[in-house]
Protein backbone atom coordinates (compact mmCIF):
# COMPACT_ATOMS: atom_id res chain seq x y z
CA UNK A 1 0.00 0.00 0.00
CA UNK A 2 1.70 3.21 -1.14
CA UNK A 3 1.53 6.24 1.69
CA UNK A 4 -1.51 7.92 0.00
CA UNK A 5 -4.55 8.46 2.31
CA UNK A 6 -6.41 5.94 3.53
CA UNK A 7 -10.04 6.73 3.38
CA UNK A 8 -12.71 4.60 6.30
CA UNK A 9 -16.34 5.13 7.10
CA UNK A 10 -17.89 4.10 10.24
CA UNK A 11 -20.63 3.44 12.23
CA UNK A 12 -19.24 3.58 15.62
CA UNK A 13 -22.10 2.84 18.84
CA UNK A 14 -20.21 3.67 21.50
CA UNK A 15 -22.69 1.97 24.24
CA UNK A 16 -22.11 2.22 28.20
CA UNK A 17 -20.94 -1.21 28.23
CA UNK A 18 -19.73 -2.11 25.01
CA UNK A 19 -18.30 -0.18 21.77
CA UNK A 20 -20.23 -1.93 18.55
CA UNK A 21 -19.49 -1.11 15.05
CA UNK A 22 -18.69 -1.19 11.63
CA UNK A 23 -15.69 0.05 9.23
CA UNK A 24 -15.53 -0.03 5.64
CA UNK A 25 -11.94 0.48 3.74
CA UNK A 26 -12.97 3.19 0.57
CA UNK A 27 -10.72 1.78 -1.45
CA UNK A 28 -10.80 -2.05 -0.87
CA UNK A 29 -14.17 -2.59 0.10
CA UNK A 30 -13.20 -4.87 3.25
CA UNK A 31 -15.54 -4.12 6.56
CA UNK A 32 -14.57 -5.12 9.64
CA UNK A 33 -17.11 -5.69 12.06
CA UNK A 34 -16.18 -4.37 15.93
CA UNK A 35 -17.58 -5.61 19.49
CA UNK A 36 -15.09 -4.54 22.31
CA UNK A 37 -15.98 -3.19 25.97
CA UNK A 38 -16.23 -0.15 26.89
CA UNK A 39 -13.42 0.12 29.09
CA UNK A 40 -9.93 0.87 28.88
CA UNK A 41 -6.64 0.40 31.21
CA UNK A 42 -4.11 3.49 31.37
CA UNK A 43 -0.80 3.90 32.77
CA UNK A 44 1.57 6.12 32.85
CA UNK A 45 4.42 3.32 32.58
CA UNK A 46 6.35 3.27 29.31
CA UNK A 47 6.50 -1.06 28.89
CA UNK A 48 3.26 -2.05 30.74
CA UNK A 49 3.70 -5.50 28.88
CA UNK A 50 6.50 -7.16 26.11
CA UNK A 51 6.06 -5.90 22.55
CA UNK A 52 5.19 -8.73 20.05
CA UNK A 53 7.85 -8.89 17.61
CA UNK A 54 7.30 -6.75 14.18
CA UNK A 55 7.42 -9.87 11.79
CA UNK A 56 3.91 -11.25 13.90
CA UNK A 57 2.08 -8.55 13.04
CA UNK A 58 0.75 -10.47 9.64
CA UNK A 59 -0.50 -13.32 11.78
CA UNK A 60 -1.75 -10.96 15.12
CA UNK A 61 -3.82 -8.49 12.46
CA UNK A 62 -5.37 -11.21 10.39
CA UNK A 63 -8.58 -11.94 10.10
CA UNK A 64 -8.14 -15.51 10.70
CA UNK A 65 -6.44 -14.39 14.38
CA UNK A 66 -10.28 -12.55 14.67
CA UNK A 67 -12.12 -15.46 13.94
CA UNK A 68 -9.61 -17.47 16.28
CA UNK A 69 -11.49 -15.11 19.65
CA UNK A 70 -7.88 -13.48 19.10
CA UNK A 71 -9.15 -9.80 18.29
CA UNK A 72 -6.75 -7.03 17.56
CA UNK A 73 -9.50 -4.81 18.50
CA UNK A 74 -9.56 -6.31 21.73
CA UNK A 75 -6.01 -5.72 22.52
CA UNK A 76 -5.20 -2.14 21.52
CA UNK A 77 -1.65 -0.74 23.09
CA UNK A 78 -1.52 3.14 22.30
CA UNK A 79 -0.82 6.53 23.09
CA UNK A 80 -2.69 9.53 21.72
CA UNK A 81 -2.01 13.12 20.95
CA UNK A 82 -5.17 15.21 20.24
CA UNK A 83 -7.32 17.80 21.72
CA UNK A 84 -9.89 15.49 22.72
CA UNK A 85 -7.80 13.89 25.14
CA UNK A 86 -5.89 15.60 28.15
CA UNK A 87 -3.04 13.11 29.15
CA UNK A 88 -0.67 10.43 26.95
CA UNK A 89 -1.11 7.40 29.13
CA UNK A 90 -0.61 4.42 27.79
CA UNK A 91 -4.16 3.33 26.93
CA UNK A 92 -5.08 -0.60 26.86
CA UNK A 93 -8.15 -1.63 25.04
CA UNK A 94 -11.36 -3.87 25.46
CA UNK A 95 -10.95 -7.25 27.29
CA UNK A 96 -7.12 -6.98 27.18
CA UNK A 97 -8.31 -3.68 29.46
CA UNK A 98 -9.68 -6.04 32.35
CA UNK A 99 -7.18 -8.21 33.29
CA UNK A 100 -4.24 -5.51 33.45
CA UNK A 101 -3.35 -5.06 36.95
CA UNK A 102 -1.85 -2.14 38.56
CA UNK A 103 -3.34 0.23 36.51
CA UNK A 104 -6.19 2.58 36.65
CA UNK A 105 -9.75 0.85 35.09
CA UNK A 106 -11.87 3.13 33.53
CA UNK A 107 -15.46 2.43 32.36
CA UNK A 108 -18.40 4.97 31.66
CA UNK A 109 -20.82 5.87 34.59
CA UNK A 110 -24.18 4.75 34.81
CA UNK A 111 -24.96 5.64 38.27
CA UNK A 112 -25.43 9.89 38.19
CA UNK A 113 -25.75 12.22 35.59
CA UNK A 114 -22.24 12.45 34.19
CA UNK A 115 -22.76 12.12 30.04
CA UNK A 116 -20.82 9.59 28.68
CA UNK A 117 -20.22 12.45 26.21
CA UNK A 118 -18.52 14.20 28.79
CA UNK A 119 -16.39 11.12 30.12
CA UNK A 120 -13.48 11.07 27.69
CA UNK A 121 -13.28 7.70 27.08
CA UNK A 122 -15.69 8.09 24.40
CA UNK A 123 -13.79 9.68 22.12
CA UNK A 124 -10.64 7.87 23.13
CA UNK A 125 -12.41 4.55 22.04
CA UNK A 126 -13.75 6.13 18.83
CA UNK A 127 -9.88 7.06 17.44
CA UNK A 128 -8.79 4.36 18.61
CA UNK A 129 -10.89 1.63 16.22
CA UNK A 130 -10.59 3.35 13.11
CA UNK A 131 -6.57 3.30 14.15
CA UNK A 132 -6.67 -0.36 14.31
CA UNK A 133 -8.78 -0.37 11.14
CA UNK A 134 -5.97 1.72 9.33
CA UNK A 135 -3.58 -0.65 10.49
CA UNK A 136 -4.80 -3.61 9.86
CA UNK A 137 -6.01 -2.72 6.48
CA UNK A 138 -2.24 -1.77 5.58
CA UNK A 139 -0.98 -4.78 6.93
CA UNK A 140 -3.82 -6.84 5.07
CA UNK A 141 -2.35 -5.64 1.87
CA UNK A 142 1.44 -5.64 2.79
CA UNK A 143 1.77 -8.70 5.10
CA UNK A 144 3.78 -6.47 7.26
CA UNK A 145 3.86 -3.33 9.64
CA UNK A 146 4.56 -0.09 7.63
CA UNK A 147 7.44 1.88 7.48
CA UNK A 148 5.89 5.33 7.39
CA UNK A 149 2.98 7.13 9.62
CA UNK A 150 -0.48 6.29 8.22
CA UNK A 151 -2.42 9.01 7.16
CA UNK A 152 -6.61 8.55 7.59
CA UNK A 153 -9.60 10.08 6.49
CA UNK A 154 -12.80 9.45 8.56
CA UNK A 155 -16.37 9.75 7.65
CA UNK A 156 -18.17 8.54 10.83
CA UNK A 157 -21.29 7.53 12.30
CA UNK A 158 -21.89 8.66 16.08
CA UNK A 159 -24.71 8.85 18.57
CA UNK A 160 -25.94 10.83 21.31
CA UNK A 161 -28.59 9.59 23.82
CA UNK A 162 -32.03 11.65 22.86
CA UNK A 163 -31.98 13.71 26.08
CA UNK A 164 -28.63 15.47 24.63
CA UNK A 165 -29.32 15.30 20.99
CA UNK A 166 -30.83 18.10 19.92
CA UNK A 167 -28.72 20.79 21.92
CA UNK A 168 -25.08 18.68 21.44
CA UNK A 169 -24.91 16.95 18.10
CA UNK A 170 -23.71 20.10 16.28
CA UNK A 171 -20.93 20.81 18.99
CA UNK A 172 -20.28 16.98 19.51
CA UNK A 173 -19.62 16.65 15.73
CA UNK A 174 -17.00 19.59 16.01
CA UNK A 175 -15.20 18.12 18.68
CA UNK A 176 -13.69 15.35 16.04
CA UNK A 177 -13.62 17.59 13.15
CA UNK A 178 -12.76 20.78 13.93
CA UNK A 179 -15.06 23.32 12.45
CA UNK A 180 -14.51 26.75 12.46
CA UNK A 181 -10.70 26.15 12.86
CA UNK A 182 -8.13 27.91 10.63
CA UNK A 183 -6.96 24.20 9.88
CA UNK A 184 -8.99 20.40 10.79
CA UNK A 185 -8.58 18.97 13.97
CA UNK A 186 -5.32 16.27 14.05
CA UNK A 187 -5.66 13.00 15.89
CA UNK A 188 -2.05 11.25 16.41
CA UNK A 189 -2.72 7.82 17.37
CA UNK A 190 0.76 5.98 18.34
CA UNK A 191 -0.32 2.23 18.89
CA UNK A 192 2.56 0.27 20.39
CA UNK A 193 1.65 -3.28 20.58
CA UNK A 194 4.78 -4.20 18.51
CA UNK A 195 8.46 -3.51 18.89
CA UNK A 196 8.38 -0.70 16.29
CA UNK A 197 5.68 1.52 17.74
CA UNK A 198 2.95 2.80 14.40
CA UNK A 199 1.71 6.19 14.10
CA UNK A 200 -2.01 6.79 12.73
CA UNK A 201 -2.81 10.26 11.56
CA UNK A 202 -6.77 10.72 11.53
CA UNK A 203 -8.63 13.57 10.32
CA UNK A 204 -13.01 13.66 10.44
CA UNK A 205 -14.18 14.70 7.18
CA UNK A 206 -17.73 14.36 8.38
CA UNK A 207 -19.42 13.12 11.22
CA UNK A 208 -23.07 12.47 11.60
CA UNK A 209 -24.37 12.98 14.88
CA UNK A 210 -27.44 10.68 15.08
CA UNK A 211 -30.08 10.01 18.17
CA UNK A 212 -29.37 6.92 20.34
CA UNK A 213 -32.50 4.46 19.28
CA UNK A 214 -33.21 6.51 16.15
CA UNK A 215 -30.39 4.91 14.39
CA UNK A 216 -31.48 1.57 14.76
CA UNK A 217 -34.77 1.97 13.11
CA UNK A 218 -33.11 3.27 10.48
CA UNK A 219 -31.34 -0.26 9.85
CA UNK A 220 -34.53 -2.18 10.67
CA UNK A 221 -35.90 -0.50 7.89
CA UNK A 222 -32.72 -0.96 5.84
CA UNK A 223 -33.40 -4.78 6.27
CA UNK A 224 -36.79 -4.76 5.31
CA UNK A 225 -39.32 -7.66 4.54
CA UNK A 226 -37.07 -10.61 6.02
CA UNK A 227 -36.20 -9.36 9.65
CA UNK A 228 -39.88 -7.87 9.56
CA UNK A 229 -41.00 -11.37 9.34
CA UNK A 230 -38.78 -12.91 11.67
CA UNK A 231 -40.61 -10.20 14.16
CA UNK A 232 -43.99 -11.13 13.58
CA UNK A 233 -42.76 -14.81 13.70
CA UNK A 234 -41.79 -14.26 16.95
CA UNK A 235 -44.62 -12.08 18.39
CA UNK A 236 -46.70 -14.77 17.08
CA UNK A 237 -45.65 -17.68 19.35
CA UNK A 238 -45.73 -15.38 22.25
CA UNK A 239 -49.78 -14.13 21.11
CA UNK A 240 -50.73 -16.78 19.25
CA UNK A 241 -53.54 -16.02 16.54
CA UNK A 242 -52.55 -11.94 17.17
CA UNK A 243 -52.01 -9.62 14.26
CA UNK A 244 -52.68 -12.21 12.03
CA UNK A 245 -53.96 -9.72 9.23
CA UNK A 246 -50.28 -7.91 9.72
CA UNK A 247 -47.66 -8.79 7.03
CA UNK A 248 -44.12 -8.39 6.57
CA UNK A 249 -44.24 -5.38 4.06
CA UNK A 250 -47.00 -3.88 6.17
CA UNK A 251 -44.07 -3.41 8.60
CA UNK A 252 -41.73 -2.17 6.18
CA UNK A 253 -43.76 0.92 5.34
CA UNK A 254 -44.71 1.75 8.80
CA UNK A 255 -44.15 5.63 9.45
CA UNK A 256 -45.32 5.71 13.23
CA UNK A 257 -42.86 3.92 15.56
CA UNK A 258 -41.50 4.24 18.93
CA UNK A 259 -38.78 2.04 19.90
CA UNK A 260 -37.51 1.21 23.51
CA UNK A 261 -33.17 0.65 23.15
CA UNK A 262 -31.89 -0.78 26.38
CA UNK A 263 -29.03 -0.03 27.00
CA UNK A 264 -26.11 -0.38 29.56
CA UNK A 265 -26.50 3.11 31.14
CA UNK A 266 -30.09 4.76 29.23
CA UNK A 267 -33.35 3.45 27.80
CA UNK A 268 -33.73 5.53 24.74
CA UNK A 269 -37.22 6.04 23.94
CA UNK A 270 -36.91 7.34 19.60
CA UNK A 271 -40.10 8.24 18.31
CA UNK A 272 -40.90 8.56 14.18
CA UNK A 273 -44.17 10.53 13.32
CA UNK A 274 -44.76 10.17 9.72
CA UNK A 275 -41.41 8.88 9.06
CA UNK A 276 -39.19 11.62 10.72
CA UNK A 277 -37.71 11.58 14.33
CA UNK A 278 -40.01 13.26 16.66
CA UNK A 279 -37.33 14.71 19.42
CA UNK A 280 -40.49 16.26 21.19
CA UNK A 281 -42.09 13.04 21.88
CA UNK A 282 -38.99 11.00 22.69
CA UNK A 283 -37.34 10.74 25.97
CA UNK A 284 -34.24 9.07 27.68
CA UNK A 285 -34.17 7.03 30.58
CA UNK A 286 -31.68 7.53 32.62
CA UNK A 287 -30.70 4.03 33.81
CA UNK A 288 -30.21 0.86 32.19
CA UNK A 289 -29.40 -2.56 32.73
CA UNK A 290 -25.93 -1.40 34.24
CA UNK A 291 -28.00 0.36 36.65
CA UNK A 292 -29.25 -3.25 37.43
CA UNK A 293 -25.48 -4.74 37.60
CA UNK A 294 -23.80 -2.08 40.01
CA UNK A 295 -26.53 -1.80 42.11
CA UNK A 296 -26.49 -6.11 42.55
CA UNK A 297 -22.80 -6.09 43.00
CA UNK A 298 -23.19 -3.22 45.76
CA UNK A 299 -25.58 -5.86 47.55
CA UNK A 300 -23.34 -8.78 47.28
CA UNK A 301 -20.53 -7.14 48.77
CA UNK A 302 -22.52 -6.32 51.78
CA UNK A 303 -24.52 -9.91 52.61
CA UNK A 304 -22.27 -12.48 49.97
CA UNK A 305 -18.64 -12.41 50.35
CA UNK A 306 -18.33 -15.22 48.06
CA UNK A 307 -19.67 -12.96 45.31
CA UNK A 308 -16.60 -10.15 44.87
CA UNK A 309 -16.41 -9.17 41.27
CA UNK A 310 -14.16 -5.88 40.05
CA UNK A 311 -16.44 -4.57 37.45
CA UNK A 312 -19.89 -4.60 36.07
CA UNK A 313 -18.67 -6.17 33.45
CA UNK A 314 -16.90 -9.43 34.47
CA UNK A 315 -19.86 -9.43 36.71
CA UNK A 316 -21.89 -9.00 33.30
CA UNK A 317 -19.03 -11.88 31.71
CA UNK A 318 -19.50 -14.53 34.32
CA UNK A 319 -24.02 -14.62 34.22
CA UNK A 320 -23.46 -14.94 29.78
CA UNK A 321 -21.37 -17.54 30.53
CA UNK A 322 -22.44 -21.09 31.02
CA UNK A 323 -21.42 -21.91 34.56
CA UNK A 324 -19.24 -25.11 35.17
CA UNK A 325 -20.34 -27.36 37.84
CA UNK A 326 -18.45 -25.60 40.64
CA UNK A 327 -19.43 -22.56 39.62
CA UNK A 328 -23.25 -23.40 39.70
CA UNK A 329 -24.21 -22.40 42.84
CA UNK A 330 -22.10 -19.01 42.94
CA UNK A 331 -23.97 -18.28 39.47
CA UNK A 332 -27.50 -18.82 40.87
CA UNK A 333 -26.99 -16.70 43.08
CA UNK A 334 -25.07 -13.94 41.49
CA UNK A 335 -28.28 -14.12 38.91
CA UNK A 336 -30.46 -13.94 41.42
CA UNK A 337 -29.18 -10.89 42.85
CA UNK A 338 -29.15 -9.31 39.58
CA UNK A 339 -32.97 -9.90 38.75
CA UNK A 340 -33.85 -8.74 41.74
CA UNK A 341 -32.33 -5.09 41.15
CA UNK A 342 -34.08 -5.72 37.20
CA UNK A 343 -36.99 -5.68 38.26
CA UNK A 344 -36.85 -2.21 39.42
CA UNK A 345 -35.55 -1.30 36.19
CA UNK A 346 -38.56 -3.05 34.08
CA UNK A 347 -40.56 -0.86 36.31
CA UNK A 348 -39.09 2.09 35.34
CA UNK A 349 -39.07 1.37 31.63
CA UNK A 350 -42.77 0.19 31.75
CA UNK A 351 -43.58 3.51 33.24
CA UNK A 352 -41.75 5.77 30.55
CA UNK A 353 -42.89 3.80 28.07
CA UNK A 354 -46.70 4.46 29.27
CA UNK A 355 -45.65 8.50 29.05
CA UNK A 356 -44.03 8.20 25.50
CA UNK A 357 -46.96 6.12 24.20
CA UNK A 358 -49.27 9.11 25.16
CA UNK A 359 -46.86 11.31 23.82
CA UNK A 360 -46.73 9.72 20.58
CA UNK A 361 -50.32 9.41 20.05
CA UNK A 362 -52.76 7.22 18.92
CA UNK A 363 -50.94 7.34 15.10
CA UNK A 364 -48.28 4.72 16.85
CA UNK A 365 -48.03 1.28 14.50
CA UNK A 366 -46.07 -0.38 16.05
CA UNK A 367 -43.17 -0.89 18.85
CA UNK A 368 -39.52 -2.15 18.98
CA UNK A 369 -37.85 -3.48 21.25
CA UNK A 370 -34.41 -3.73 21.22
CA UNK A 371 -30.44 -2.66 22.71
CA UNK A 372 -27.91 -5.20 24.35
CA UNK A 373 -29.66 -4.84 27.48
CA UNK A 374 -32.81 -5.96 26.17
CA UNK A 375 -31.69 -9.78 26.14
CA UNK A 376 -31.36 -10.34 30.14
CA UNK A 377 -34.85 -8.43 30.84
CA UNK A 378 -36.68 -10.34 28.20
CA UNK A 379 -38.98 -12.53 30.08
CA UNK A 380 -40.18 -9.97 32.78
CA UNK A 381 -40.39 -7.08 30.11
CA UNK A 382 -42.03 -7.88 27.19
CA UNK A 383 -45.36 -9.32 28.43
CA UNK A 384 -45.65 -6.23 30.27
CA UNK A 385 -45.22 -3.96 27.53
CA UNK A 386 -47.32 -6.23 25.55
CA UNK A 387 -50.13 -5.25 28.27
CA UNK A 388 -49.22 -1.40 28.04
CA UNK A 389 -49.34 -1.11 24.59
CA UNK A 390 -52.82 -2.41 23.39
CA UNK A 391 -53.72 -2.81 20.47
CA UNK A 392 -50.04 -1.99 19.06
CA UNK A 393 -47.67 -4.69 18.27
CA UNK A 394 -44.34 -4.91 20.19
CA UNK A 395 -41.83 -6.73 18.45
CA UNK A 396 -39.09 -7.45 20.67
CA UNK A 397 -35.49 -8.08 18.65
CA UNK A 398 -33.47 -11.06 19.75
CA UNK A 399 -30.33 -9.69 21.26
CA UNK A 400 -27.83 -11.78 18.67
CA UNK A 401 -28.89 -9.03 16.25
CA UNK A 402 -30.46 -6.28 17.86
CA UNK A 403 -27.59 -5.31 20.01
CA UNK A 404 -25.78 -4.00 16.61
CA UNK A 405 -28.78 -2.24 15.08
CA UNK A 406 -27.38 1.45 16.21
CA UNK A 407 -24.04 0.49 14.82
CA UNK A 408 -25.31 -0.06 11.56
CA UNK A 409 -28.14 2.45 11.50
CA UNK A 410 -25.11 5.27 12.15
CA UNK A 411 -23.10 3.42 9.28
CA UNK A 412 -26.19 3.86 6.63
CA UNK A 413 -25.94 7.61 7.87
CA UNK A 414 -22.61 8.24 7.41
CA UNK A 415 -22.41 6.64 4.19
CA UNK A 416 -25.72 8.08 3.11
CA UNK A 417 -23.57 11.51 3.42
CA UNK A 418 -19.87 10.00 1.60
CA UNK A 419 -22.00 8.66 -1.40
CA UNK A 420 -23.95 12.22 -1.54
CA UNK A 421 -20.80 13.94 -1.91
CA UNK A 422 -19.36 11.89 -4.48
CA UNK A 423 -22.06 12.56 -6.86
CA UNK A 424 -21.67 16.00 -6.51
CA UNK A 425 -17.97 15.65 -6.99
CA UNK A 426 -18.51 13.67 -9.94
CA UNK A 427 -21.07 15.76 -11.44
CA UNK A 428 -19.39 19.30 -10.65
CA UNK A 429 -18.09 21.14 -14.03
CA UNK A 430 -14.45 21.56 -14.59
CA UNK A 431 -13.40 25.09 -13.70
């Protein structure tokens, strides 16, 4: 790969407890697909771990290394340089981030009002996975590390919960690329997993600023008539006989919507009247089901002392993952800890719900539900909202899919705007 520009656009939902999203290479065409969580170790020491050797980086940045569990993403060594970012830590990435020891932890809050917007580990995870897409792009087409600092060009995807959209998107937006400066807005990324330490240039071109909730019915309705019928499928063996008149392209062209994205720290609550966001009658929740997590781990240090975990998130690791026979008993209980606090949280959520419903009108067609905290609520959730909602369908996503809706609805946005501005290019006169 010569040292010309390498153009990337992204969808990037940067959740509370996990970072999902997608990355397409301009000029190959490869996407790689991102799932890391939202955490990060930093420390101020210079060789927090042994650099892998240069000539590994073919094998470590492969895409058969990804499929191995053995993600790149995932293990992120870097330093960064930009105005979004106060100090040059070393900065270690996604589950490589929880087992460093010795080093500060840092995860978004979900208990207050502090904006993950605010925190800056959001933007520090957003430069840092189109860094690792730049790299591993150049080494996907050289078979080794490059000899020269990579110079990006980002079109990007981002998200704001609804509560915060409508007064910060514009501002939020400038923070990556710079507007109204003499000159764009420079992001050095230095990532030093290897012995020779890679620097990543990245300037935002564009960055679409979309609502939390409202992107991902933009990609439900990107998928049209066969996830629609996988919904009614499912809503079907839950009511059986219900909505039987309803079809899957009577779903596609619904214009009245409100969808309920759980997530880690908010509920988003996006409404569409007549096909456009409705930012009067949406609203944002603020908890979510890492409300539910801290406030069960706060419990079970004070009556289980068996039950000690360091984050919400290997708390969140060790209930998704099937227990082994040991195990067992410490799961039950850590699970049933956990409902317990959910419970409070489906009561909350029913609640908005009921205002945004009234808010919305009588117009409403139908309901999604969907988020990566939608999955563990499931059972107690749905038949309620079933109840609140009537006569209105709720379709409630499976959580293998739904959890990457946003990602993809912010993709379709920022590519929406790339493709836009090509055919203008294209179909400017010569001067």
């Amino acid at each position: 790969m010569s040292e010309a520009t390498i153009p990337l656009t992204g969808g990037i939902d940067v959740g509370n407890g996990y970072v999902k999203g997608v990355i397409r290479n301009n000029e190959s065409g490869v996407f790689d697909e991102i799932d890391l969580p939202s955490a990060v170790t930093s420390t101020s020491r210079q060789n927090p771990k042994v650099p892998l050797a240069d000539t590994s980086a073919a094998g470590v940045l492969s895409d058969d290394a990804a499929a191995a569990g053995d993600d790149f993403y995932n293990r992120l060594d870097c330093t960064m340089s930009t105005p979004l970012v106060a100090a040059s830590d070393r900065r270690i990435f996604g589950r490589a981030a929880l087992n460093v020891r010795g080093s500060k932890f840092t995860e978004f809050e979900v208990l207050g009002k502090h904006s993950k917007v605010d925190q800056e580990l959001a933007k520090v995870l957003v430069l840092g996975v189109f860094a690792v897409k730049a790299l591993r792009d150049h080494v996907r087409a050289t078979g080794a590390l490059p000899d020269h600092e990579l110079r990006v060009k980002v079109r990007a995807g981002l998200a704001l919960p609804i509560s915060e959209f409508v007064a910060r998107r514009n501002a939020y937006a400038a923070e990556f690329m710079g507007i109204g400066a003499t000159e764009p807005v420079v992001h050095l990324v230095t990532i030093k997993n290897f012995s020779t330490p890679v620097s990543v240039r990245l300037e935002f071109v564009d960055v679409q600023v979309m609502a939390e909730g409202a992107s991902a019915q933009f990609a439900i309705t990107d998928k049209k008539e066969p996830l629609a019928q996988a919904l009614l499928d499912d809503l079907r063996t839950r009511q059986p006989g219900a909505f039987a008149d309803v079809t899957a392209a009577d779903l596609v062209t619904v214009r009245n919507t409100v969808g309920v994205d759980i997530g880690e720290g908010t509920v988003n609550f996006p409404v569409f009247t007549d096909g456009r966001f409705n930012p009067e009658a949406a609203f944002t929740l603020e908890q979510g089901h890492g409300t539910a997590l801290m406030n069960a781990m706060e419990r079970m240090s004070e009556s289980d002392k068996a039950l000690q975990f360091t984050s919400r998130k290997q708390l969140a690791d060790f209930l998704q993952a099937p227990p082994s026979v040991l195990q067992k008993s410490r799961h039950e209980r850590a699970a049933g800890f956990v409902a317990d606090e959910a419970t409070y949280l489906v009561d909350a959520i029913v609640s908005a719900f009921g205002d945004v419903l009234s808010q919305a009108g009588a117009t409403t067609e139908v309901v999604y539900v969907y988020g990566g905290g939608a999955g563990p609520v499931r059972e107690m959730l749905h038949p309620r909202l079933l109840q609140a909602a009537g006569d209105v369908p709720v379709l409630y996503l499976d959580s293998s899919y739904s959890r990457h809706l946003n990602r993809e609805g912010m993709y379709i946005a920022a590519r929406h705007v790339e493709m836009a501005s090509t055919v203008q290019a294209v179909g400017e006169p010569d001067s």
